[in-house]
C-alpha atoms as a PDB file:
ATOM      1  CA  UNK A   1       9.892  47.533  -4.280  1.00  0.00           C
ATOM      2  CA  UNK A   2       7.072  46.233  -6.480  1.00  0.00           C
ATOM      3  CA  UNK A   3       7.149  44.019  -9.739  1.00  0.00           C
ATOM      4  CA  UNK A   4       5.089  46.422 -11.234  1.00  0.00           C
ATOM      5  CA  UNK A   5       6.111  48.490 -14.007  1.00  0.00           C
ATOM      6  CA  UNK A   6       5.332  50.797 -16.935  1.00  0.00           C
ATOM      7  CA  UNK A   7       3.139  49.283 -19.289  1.00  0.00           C
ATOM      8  CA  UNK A   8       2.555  46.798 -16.944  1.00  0.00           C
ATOM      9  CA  UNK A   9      -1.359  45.434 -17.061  1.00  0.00           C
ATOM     10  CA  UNK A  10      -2.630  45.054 -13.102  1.00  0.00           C
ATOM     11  CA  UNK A  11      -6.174  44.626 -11.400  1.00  0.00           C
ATOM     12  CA  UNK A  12      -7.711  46.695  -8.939  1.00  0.00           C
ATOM     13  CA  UNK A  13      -8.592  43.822  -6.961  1.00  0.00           C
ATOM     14  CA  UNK A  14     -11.259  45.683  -4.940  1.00  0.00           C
ATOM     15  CA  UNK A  15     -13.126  46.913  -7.411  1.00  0.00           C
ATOM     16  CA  UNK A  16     -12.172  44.080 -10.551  1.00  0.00           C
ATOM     17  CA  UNK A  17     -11.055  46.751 -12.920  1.00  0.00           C
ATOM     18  CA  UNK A  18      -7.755  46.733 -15.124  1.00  0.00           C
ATOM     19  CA  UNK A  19      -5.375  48.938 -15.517  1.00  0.00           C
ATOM     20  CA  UNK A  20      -1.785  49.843 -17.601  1.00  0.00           C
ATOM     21  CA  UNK A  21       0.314  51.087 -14.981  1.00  0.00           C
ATOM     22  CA  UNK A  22       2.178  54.619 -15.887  1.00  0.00           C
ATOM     23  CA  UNK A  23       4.544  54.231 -12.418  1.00  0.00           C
ATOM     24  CA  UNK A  24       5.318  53.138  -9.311  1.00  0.00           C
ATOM     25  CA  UNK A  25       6.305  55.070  -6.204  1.00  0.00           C
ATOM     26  CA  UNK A  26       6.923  54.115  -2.724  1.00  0.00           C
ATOM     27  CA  UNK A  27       5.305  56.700  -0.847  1.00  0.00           C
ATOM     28  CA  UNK A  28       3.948  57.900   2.795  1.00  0.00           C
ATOM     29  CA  UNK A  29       5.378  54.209   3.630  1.00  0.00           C
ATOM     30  CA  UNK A  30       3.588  52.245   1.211  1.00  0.00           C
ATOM     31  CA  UNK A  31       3.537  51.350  -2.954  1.00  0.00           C
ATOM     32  CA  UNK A  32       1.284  53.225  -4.680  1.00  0.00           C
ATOM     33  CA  UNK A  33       0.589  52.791  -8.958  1.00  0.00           C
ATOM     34  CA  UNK A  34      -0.034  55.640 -11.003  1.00  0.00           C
ATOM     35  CA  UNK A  35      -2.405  54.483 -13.948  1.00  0.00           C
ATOM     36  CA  UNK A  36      -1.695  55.369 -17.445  1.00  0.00           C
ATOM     37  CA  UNK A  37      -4.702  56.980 -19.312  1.00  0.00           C
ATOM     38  CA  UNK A  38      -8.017  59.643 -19.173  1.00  0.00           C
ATOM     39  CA  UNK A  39      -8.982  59.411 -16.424  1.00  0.00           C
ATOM     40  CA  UNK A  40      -5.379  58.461 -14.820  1.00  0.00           C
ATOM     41  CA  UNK A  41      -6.245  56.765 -11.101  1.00  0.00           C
ATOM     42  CA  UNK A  42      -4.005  56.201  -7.883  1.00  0.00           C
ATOM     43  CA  UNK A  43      -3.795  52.604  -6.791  1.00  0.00           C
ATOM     44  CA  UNK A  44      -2.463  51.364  -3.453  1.00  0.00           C
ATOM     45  CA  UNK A  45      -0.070  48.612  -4.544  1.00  0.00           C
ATOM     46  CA  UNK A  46      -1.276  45.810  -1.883  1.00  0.00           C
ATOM     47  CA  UNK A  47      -5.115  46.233  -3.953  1.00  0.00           C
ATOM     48  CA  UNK A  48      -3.381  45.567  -6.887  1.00  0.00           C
ATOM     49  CA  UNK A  49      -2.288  41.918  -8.617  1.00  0.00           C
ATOM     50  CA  UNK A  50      -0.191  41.605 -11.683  1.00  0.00           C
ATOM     51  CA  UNK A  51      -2.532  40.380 -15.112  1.00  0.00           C
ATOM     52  CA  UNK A  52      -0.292  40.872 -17.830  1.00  0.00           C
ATOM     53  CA  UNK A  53       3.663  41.799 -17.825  1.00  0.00           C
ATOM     54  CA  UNK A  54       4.554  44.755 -20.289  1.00  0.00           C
ATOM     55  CA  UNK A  55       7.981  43.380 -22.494  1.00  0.00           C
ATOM     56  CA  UNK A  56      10.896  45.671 -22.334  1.00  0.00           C
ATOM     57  CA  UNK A  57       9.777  47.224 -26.198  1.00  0.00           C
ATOM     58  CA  UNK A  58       6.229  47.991 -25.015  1.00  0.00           C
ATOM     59  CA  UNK A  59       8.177  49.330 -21.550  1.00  0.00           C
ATOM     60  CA  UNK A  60       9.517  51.654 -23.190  1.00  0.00           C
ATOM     61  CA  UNK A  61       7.058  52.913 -26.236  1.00  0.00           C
ATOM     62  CA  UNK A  62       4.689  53.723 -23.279  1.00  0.00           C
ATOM     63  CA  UNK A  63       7.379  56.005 -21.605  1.00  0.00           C
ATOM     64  CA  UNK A  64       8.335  57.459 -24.504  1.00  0.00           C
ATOM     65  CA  UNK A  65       4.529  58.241 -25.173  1.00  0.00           C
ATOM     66  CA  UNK A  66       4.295  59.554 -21.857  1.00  0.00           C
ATOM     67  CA  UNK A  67       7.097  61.757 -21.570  1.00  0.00           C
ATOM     68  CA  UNK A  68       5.415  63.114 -24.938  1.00  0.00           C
ATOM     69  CA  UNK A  69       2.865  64.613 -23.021  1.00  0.00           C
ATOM     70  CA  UNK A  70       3.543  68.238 -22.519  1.00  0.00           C
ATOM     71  CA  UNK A  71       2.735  68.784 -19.365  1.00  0.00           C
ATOM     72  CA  UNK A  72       4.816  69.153 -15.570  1.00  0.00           C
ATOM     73  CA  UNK A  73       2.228  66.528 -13.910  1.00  0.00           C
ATOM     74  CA  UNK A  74       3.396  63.110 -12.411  1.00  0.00           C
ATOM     75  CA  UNK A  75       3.147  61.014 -15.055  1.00  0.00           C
ATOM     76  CA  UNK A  76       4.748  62.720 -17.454  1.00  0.00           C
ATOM     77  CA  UNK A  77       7.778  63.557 -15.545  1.00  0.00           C
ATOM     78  CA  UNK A  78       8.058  60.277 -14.047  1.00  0.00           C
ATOM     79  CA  UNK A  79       8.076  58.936 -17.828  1.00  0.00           C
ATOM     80  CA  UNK A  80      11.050  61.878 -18.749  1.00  0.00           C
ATOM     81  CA  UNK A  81      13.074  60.954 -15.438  1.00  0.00           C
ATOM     82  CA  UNK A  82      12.631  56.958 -16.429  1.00  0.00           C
ATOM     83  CA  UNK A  83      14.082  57.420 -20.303  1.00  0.00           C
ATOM     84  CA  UNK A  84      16.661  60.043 -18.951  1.00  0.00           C
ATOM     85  CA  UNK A  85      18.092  57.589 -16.326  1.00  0.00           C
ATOM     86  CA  UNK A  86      18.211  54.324 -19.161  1.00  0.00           C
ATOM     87  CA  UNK A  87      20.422  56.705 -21.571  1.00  0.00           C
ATOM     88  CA  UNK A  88      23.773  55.068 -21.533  1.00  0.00           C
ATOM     89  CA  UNK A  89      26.088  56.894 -19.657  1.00  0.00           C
ATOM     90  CA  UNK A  90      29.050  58.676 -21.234  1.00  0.00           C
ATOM     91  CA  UNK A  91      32.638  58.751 -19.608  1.00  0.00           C
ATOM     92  CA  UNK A  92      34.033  60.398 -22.602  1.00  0.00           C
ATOM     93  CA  UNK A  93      35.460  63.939 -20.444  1.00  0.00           C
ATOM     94  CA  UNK A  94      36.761  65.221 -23.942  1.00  0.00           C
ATOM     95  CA  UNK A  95      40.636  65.171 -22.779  1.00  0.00           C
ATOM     96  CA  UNK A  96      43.511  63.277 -24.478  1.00  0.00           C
END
């Protein structure tokens, strides 16, 4: 996959411009990154190089302002699906 992630600070390397990435998807056979922000831009992966990793607290304050967002679009879902499948799973089945 990609070493990209939320939060994540990459540059567009065709065009010089940087970017917080919202989420990565492999799609129609290649990566593609999802920027956060107004206006929010799609990125093949392969233009893209890595300027500043995101640390797991700053990870996860930019999902959680994401999936804030009311709204069905990409980003925001992606962000909901992300913080719903960290939640710690619970094998309590309420028997004995």
């Amino acid at each position: 996959m990609s070493d990209f992630d939320t939060g994540d600070e990459v540059r567009d390397k065709p065009t010089g411009i940087k970017y917080t990435v919202a989420c990565v998807h492999e799609t129609h056979g290649y990566g593609v990154v999802y920027t956060a922000g107004v206006p929010s831009r799609t990125l093949r992966m392969s233009d893209c190089e890595l300027v500043t990793k995101a640390s797991p607290a700053e990870r996860l304050e930019s999902l959680k302002a994401m999936a804030a967002v009311k709204s069905e679009q990409h980003r925001p879902q992606c962000a909901r699906d992300r913080l719903k499948a960290m939640e710690p799973v619970s094998y309590d089945s309420g028997c004995c």
